[in-house]
PDB file of N, CA and C in Angstrom:
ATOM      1  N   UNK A   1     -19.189  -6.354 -28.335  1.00  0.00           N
ATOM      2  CA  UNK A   1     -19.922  -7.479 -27.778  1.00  0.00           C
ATOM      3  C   UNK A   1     -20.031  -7.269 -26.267  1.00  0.00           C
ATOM      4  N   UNK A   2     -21.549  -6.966 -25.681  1.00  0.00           N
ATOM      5  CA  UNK A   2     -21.587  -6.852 -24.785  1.00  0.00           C
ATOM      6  C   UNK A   2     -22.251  -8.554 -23.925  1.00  0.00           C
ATOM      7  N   UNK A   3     -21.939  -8.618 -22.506  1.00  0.00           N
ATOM      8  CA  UNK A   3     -22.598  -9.697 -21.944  1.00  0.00           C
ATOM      9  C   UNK A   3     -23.881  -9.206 -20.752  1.00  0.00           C
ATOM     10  N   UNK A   4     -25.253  -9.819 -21.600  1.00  0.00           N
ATOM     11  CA  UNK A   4     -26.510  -9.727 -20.294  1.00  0.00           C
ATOM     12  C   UNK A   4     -26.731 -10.667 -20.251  1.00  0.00           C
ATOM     13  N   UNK A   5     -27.406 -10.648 -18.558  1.00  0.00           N
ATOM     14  CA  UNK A   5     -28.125 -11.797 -17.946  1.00  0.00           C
ATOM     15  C   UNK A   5     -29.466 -12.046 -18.238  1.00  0.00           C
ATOM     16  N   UNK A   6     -30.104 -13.404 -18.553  1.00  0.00           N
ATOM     17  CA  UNK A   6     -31.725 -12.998 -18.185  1.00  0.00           C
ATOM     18  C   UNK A   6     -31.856 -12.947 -17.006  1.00  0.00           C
ATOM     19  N   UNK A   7     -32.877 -12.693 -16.579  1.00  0.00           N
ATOM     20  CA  UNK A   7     -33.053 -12.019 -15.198  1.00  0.00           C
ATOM     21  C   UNK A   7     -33.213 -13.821 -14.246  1.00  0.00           C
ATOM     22  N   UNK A   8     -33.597 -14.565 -14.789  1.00  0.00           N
ATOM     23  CA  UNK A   8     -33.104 -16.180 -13.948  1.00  0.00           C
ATOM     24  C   UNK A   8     -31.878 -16.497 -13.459  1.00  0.00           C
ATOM     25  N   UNK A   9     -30.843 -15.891 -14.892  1.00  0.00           N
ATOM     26  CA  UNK A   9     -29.747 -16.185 -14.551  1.00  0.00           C
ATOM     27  C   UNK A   9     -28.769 -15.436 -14.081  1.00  0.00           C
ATOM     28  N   UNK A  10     -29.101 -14.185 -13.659  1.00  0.00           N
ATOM     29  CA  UNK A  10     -29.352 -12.710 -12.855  1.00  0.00           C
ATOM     30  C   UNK A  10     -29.326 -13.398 -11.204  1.00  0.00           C
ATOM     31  N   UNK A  11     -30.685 -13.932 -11.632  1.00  0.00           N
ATOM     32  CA  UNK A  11     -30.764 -14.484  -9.757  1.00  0.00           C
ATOM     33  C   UNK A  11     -30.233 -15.893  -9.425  1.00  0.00           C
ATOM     34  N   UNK A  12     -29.945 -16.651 -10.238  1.00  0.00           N
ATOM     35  CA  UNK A  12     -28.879 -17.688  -9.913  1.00  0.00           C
ATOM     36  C   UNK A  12     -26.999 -17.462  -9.756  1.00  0.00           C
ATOM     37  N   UNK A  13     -27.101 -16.556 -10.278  1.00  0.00           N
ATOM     38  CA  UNK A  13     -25.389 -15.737  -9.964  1.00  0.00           C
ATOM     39  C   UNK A  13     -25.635 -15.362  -8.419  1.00  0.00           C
ATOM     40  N   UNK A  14     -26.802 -14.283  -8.337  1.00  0.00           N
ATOM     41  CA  UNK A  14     -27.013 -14.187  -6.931  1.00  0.00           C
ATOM     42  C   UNK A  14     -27.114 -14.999  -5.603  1.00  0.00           C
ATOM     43  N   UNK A  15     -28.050 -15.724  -5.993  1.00  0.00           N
ATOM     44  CA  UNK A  15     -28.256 -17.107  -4.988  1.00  0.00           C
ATOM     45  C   UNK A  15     -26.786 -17.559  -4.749  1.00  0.00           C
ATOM     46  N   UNK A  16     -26.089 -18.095  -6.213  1.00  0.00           N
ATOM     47  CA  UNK A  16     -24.753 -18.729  -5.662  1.00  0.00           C
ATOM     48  C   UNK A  16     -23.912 -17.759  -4.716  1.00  0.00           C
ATOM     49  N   UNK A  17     -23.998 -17.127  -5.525  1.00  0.00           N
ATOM     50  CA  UNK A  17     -22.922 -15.448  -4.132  1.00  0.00           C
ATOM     51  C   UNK A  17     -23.038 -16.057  -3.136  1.00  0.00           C
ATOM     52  N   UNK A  18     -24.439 -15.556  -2.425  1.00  0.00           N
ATOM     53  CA  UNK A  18     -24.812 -15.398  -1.081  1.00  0.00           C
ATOM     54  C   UNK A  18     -24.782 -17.324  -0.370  1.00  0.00           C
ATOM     55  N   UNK A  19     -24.983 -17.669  -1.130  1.00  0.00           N
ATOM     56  CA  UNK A  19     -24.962 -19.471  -0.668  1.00  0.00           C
ATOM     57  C   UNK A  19     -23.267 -19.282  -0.393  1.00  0.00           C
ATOM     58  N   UNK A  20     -22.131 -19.360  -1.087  1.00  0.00           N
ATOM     59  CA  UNK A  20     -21.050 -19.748  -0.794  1.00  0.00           C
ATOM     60  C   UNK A  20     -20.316 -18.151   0.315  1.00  0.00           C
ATOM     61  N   UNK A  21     -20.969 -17.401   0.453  1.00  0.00           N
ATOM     62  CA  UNK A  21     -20.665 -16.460   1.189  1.00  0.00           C
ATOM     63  C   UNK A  21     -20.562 -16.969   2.585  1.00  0.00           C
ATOM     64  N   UNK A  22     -21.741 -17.545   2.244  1.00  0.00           N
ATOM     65  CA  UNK A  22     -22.435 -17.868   3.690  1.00  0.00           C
ATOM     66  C   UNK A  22     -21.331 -19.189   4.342  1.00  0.00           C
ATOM     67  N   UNK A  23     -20.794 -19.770   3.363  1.00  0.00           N
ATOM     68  CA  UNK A  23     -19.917 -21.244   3.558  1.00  0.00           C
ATOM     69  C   UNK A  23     -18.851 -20.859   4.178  1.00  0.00           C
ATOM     70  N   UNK A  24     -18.499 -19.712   3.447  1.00  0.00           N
ATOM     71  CA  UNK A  24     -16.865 -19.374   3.920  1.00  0.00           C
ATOM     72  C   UNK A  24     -16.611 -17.179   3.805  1.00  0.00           C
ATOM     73  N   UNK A  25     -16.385 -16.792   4.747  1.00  0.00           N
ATOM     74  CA  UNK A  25     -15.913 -15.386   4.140  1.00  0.00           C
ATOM     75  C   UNK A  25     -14.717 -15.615   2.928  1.00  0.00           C
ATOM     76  N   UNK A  26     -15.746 -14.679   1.792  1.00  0.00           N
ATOM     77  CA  UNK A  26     -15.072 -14.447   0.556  1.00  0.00           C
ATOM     78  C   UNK A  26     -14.950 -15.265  -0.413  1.00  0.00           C
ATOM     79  N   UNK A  27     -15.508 -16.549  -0.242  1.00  0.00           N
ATOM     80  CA  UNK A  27     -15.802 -17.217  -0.997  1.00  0.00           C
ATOM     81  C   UNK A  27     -16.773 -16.978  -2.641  1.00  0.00           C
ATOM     82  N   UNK A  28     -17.925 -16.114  -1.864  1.00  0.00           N
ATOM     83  CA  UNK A  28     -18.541 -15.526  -2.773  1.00  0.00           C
ATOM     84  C   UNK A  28     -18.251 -14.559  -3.534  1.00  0.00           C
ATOM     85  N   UNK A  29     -17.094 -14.079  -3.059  1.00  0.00           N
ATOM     86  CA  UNK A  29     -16.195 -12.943  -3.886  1.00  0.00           C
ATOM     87  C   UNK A  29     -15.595 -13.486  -4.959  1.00  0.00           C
ATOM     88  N   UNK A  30     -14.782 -14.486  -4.824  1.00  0.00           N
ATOM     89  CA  UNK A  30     -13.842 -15.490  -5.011  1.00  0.00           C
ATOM     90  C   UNK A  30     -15.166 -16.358  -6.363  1.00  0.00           C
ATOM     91  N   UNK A  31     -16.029 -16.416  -5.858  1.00  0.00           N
ATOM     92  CA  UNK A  31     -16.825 -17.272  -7.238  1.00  0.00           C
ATOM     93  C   UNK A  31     -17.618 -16.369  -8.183  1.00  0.00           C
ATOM     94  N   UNK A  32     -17.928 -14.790  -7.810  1.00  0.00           N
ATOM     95  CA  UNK A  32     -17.708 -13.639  -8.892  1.00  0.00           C
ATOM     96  C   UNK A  32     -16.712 -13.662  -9.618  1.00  0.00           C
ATOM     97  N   UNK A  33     -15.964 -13.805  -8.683  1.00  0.00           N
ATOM     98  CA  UNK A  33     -14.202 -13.048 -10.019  1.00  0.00           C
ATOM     99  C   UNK A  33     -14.164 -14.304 -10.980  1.00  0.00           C
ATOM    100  N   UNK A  34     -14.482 -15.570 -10.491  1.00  0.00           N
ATOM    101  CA  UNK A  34     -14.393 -16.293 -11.781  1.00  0.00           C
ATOM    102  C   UNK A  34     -15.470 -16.624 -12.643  1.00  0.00           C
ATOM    103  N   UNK A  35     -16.667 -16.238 -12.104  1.00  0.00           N
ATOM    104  CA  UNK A  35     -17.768 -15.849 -13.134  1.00  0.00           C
ATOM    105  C   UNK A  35     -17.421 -14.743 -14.163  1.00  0.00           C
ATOM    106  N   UNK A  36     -16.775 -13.762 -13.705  1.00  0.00           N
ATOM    107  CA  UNK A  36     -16.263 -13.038 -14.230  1.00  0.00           C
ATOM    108  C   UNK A  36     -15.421 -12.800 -15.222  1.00  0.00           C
ATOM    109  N   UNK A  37     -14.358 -13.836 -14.949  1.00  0.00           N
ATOM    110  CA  UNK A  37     -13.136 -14.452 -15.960  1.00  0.00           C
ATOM    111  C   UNK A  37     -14.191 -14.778 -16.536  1.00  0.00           C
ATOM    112  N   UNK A  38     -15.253 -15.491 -16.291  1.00  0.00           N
ATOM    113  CA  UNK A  38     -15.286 -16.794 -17.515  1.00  0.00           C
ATOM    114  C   UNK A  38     -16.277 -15.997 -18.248  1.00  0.00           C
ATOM    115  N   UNK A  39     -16.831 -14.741 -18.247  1.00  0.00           N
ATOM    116  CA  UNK A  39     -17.572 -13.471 -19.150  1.00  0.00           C
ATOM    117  C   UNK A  39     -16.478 -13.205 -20.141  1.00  0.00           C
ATOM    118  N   UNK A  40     -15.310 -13.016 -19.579  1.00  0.00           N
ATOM    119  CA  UNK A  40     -14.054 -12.171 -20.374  1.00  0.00           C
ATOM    120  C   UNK A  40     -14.188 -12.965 -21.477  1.00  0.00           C
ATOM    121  N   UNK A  41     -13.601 -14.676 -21.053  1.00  0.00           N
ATOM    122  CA  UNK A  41     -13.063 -15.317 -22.151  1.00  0.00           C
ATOM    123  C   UNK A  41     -14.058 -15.281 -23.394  1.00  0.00           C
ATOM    124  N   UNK A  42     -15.240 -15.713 -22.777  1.00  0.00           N
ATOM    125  CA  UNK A  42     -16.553 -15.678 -23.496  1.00  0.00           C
ATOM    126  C   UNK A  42     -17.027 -15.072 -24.519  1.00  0.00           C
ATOM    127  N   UNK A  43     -16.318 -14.004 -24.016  1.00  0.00           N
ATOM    128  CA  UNK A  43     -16.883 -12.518 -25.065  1.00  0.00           C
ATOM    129  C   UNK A  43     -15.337 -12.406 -25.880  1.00  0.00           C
ATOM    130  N   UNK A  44     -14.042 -13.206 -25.508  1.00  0.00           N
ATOM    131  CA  UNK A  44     -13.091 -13.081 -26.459  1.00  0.00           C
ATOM    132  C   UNK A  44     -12.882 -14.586 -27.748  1.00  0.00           C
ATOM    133  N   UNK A  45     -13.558 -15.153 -27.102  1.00  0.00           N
ATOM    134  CA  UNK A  45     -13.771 -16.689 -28.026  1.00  0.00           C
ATOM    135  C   UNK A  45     -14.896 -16.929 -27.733  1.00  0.00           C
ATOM    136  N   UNK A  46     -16.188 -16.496 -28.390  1.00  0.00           N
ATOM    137  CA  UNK A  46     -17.387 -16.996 -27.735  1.00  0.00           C
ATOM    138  C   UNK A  46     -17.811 -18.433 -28.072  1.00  0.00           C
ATOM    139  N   UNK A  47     -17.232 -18.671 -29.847  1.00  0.00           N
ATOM    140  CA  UNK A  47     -17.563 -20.414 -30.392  1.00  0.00           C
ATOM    141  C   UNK A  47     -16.619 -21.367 -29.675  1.00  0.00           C
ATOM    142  N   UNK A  48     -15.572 -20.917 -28.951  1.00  0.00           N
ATOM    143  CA  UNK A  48     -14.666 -21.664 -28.842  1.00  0.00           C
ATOM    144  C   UNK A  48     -15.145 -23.041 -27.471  1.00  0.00           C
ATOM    145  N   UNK A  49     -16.586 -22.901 -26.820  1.00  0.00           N
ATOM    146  CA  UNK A  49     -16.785 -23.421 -25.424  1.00  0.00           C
ATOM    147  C   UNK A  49     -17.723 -24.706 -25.974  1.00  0.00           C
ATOM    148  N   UNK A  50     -17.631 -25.450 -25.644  1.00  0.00           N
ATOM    149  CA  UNK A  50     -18.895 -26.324 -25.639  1.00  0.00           C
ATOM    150  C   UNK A  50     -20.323 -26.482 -25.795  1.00  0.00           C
ATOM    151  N   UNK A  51     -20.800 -26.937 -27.263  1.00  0.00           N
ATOM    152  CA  UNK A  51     -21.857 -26.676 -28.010  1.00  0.00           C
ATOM    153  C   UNK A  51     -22.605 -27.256 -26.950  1.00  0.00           C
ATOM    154  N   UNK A  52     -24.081 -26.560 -26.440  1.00  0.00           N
ATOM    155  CA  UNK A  52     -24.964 -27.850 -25.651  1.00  0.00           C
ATOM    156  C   UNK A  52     -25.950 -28.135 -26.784  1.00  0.00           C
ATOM    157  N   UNK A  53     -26.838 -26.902 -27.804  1.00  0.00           N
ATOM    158  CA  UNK A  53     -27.406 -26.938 -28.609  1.00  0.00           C
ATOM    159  C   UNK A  53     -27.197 -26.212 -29.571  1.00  0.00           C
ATOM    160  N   UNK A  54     -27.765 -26.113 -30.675  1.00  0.00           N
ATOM    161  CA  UNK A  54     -27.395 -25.478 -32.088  1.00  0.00           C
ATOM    162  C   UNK A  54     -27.431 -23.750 -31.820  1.00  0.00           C
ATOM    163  N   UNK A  55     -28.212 -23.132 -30.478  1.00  0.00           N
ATOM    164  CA  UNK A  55     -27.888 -21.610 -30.134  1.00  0.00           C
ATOM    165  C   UNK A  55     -27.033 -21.974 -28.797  1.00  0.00           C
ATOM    166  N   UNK A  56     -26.972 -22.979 -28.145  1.00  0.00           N
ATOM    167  CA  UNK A  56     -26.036 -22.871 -27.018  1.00  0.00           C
ATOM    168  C   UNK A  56     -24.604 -23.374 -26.450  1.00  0.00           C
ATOM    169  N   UNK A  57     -23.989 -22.490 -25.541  1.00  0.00           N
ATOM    170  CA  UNK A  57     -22.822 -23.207 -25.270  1.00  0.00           C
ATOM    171  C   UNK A  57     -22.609 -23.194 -24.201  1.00  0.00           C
ATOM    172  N   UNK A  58     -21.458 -23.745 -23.381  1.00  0.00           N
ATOM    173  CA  UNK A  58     -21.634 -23.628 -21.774  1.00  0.00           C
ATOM    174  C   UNK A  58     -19.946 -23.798 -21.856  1.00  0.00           C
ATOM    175  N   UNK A  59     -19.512 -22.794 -21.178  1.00  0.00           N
ATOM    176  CA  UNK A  59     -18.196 -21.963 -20.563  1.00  0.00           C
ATOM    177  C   UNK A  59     -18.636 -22.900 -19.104  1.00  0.00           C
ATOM    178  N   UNK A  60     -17.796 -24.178 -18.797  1.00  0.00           N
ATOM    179  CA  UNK A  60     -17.355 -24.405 -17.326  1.00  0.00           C
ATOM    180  C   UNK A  60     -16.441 -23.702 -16.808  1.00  0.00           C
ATOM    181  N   UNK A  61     -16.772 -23.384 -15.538  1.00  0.00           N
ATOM    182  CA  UNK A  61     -15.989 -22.671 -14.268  1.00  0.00           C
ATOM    183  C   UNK A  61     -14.389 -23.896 -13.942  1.00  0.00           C
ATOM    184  N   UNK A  62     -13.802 -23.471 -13.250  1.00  0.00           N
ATOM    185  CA  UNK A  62     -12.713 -24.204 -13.049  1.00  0.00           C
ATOM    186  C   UNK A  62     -12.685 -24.652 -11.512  1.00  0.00           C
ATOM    187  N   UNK A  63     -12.808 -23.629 -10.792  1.00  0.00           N
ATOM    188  CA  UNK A  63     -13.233 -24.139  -9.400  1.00  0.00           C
ATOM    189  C   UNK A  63     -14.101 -24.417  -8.695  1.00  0.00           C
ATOM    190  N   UNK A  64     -15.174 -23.886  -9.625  1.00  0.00           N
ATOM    191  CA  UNK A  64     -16.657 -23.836  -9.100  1.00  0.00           C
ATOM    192  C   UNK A  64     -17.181 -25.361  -9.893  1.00  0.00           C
ATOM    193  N   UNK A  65     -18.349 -25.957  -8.983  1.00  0.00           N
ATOM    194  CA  UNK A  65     -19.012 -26.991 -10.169  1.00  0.00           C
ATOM    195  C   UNK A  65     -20.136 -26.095 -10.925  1.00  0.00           C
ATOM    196  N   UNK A  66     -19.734 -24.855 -11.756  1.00  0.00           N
ATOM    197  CA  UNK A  66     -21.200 -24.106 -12.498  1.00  0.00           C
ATOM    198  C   UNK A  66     -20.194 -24.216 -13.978  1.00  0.00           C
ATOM    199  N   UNK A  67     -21.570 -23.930 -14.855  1.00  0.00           N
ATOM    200  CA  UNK A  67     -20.894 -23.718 -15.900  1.00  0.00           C
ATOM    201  C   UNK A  67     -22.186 -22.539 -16.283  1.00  0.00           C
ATOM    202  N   UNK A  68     -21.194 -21.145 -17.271  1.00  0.00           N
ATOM    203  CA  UNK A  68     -22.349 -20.069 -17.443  1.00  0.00           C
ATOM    204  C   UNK A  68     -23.061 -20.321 -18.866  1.00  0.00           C
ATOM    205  N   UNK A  69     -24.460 -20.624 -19.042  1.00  0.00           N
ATOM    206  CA  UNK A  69     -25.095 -20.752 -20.519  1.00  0.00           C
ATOM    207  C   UNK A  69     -25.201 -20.057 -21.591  1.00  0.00           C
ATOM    208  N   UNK A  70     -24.772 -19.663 -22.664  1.00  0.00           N
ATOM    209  CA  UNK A  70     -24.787 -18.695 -23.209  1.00  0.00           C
ATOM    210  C   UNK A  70     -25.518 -18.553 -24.816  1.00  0.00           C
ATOM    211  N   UNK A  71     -25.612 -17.894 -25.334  1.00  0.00           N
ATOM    212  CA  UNK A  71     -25.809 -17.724 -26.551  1.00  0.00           C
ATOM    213  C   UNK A  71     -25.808 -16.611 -27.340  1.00  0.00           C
ATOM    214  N   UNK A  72     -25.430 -16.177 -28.483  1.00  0.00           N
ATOM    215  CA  UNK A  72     -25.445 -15.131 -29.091  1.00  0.00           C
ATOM    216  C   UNK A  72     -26.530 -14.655 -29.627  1.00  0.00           C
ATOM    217  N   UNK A  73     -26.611 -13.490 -29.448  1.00  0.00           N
ATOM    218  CA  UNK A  73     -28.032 -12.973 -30.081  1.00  0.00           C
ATOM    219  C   UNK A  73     -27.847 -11.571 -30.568  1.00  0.00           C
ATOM    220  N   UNK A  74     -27.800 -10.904 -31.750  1.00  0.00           N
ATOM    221  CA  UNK A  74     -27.682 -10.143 -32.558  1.00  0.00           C
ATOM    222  C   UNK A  74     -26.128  -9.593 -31.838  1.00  0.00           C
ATOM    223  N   UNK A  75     -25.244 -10.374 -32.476  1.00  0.00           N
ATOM    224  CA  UNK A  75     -23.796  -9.805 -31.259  1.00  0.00           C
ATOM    225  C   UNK A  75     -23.055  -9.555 -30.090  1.00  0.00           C
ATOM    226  N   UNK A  76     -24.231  -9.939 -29.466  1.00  0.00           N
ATOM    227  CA  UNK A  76     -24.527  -9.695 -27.967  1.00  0.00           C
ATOM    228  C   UNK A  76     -24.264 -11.169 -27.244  1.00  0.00           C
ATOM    229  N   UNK A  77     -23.284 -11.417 -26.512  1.00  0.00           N
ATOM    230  CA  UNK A  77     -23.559 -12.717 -25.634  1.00  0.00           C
ATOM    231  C   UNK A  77     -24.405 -12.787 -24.400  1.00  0.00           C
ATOM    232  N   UNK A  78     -25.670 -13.545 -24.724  1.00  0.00           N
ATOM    233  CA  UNK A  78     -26.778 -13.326 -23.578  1.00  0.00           C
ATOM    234  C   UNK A  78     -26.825 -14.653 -22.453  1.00  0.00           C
ATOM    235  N   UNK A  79     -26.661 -14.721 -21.498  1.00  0.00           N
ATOM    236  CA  UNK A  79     -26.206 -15.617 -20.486  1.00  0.00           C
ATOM    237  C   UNK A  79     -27.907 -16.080 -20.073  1.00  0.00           C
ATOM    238  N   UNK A  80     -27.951 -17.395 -20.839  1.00  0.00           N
ATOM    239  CA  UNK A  80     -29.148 -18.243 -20.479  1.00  0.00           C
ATOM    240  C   UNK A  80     -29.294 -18.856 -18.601  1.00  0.00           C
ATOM    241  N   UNK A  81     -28.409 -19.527 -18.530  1.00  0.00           N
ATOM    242  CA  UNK A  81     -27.836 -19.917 -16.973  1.00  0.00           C
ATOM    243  C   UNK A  81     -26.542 -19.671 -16.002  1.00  0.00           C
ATOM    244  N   UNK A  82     -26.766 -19.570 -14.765  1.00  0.00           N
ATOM    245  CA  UNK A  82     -25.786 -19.914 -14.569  1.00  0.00           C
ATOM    246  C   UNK A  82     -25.814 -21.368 -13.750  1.00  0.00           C
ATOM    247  N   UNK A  83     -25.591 -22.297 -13.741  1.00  0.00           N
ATOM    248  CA  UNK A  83     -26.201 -23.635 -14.087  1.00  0.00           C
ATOM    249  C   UNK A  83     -24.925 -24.389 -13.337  1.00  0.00           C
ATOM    250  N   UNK A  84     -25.667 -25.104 -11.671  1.00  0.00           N
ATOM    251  CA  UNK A  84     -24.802 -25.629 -11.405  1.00  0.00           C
ATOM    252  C   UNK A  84     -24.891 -26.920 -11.944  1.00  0.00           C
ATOM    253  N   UNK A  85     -23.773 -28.156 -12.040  1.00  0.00           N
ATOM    254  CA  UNK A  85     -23.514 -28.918 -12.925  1.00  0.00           C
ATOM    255  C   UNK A  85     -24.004 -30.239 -12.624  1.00  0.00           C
ATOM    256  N   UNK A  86     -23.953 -30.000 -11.622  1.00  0.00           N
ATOM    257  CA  UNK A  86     -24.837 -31.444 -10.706  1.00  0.00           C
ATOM    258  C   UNK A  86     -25.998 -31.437 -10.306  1.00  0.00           C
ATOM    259  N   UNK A  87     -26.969 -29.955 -10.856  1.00  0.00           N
ATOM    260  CA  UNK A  87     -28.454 -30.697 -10.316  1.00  0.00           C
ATOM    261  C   UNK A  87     -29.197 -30.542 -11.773  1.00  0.00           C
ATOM    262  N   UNK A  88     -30.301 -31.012 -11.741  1.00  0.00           N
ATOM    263  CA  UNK A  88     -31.192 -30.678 -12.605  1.00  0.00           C
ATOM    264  C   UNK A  88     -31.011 -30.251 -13.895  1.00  0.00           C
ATOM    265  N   UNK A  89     -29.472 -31.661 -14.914  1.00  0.00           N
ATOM    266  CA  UNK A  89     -29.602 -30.855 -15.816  1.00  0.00           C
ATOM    267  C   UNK A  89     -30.466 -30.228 -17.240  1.00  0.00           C
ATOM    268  N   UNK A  90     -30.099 -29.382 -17.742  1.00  0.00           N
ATOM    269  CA  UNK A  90     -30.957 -28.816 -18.808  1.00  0.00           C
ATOM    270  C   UNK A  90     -32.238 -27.847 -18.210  1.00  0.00           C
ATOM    271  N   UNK A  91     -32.786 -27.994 -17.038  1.00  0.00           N
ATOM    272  CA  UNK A  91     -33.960 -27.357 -16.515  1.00  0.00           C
ATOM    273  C   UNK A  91     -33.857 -26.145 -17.313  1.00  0.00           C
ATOM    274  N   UNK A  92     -33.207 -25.307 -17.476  1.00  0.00           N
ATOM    275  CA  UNK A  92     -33.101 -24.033 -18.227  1.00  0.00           C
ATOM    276  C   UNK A  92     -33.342 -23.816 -19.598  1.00  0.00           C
ATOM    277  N   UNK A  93     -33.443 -24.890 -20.570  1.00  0.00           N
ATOM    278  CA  UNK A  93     -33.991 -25.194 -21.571  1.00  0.00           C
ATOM    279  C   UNK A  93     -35.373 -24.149 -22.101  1.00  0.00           C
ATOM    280  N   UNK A  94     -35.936 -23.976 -21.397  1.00  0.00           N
ATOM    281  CA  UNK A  94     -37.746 -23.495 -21.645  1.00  0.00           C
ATOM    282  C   UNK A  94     -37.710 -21.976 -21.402  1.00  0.00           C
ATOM    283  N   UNK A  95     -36.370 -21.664 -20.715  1.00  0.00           N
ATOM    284  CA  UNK A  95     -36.378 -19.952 -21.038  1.00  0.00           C
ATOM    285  C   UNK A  95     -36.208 -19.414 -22.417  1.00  0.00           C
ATOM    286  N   UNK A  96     -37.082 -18.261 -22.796  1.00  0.00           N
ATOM    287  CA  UNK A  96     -36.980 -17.423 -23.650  1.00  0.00           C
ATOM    288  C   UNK A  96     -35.850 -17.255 -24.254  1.00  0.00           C
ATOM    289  N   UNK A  97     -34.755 -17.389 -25.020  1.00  0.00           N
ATOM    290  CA  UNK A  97     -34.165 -16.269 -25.318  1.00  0.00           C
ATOM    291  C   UNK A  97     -34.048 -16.414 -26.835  1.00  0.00           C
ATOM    292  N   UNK A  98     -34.177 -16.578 -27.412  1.00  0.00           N
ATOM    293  CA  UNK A  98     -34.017 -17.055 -28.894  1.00  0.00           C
ATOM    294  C   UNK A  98     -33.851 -15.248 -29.832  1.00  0.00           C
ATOM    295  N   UNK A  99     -34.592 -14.143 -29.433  1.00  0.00           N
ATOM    296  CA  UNK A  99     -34.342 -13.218 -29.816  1.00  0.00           C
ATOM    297  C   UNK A  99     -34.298 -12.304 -28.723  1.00  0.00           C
ATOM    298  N   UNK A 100     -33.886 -13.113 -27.509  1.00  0.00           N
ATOM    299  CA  UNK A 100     -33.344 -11.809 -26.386  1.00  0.00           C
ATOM    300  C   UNK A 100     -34.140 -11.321 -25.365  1.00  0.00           C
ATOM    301  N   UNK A 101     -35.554 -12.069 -25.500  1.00  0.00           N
ATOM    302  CA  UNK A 101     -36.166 -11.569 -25.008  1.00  0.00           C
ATOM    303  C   UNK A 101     -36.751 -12.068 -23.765  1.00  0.00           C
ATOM    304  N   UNK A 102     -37.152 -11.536 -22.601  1.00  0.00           N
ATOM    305  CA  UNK A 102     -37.022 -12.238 -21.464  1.00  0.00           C
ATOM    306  C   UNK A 102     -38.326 -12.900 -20.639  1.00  0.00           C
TER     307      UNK A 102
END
């Protein structure tokens, strides 16, 4: 079980980086590594996170307010958002991914 991004949620990992980089040195380091953790767990209990819909689930962060979107798709955990928790929720809804595709 591998984990990809769509390429939205590719550039919302990014954006956050460089936004909390910018707040504090290393901060943005510091909110990789737990994007990161929260890939690990993901891909070691993927049903175990919070259903949002009948293909999705959302793995919350612990220090961060994001939670990463996910869903399985032929074995593969494919990361719909990375979705901070307080704006705009659901906006991510209308992306593609239902068979992976972007």
């Amino acid at each position: 079980m591998t984990v990809r991004l769509l390429e939205p949620a590719q550039a919302e990992l990014d954006d956050a980086i460089r936004w909390y980089d910018e707040q504090a040195p290393g901060l943005g380091s510091a909110f990789l590594v737990e994007i990161l953790d929260a890939f690990r767990l993901i891909e070691s209990h993927p049903q175990a996170w919070h259903p949002l819909s009948a293909n999705t689930r959302r793995c919350r962060l612990r220090r961060f307010p994001y939670g990463v979107v996910y869903t399985d798709v032929e074995g593969d955990i494919l990361v719909v958002a990375i979705a901070h928790l307080h704006r705009h929720p659901n906006y991510w809804h209308d992306r593609p991914f239902e068979s992976g595709r972007q």
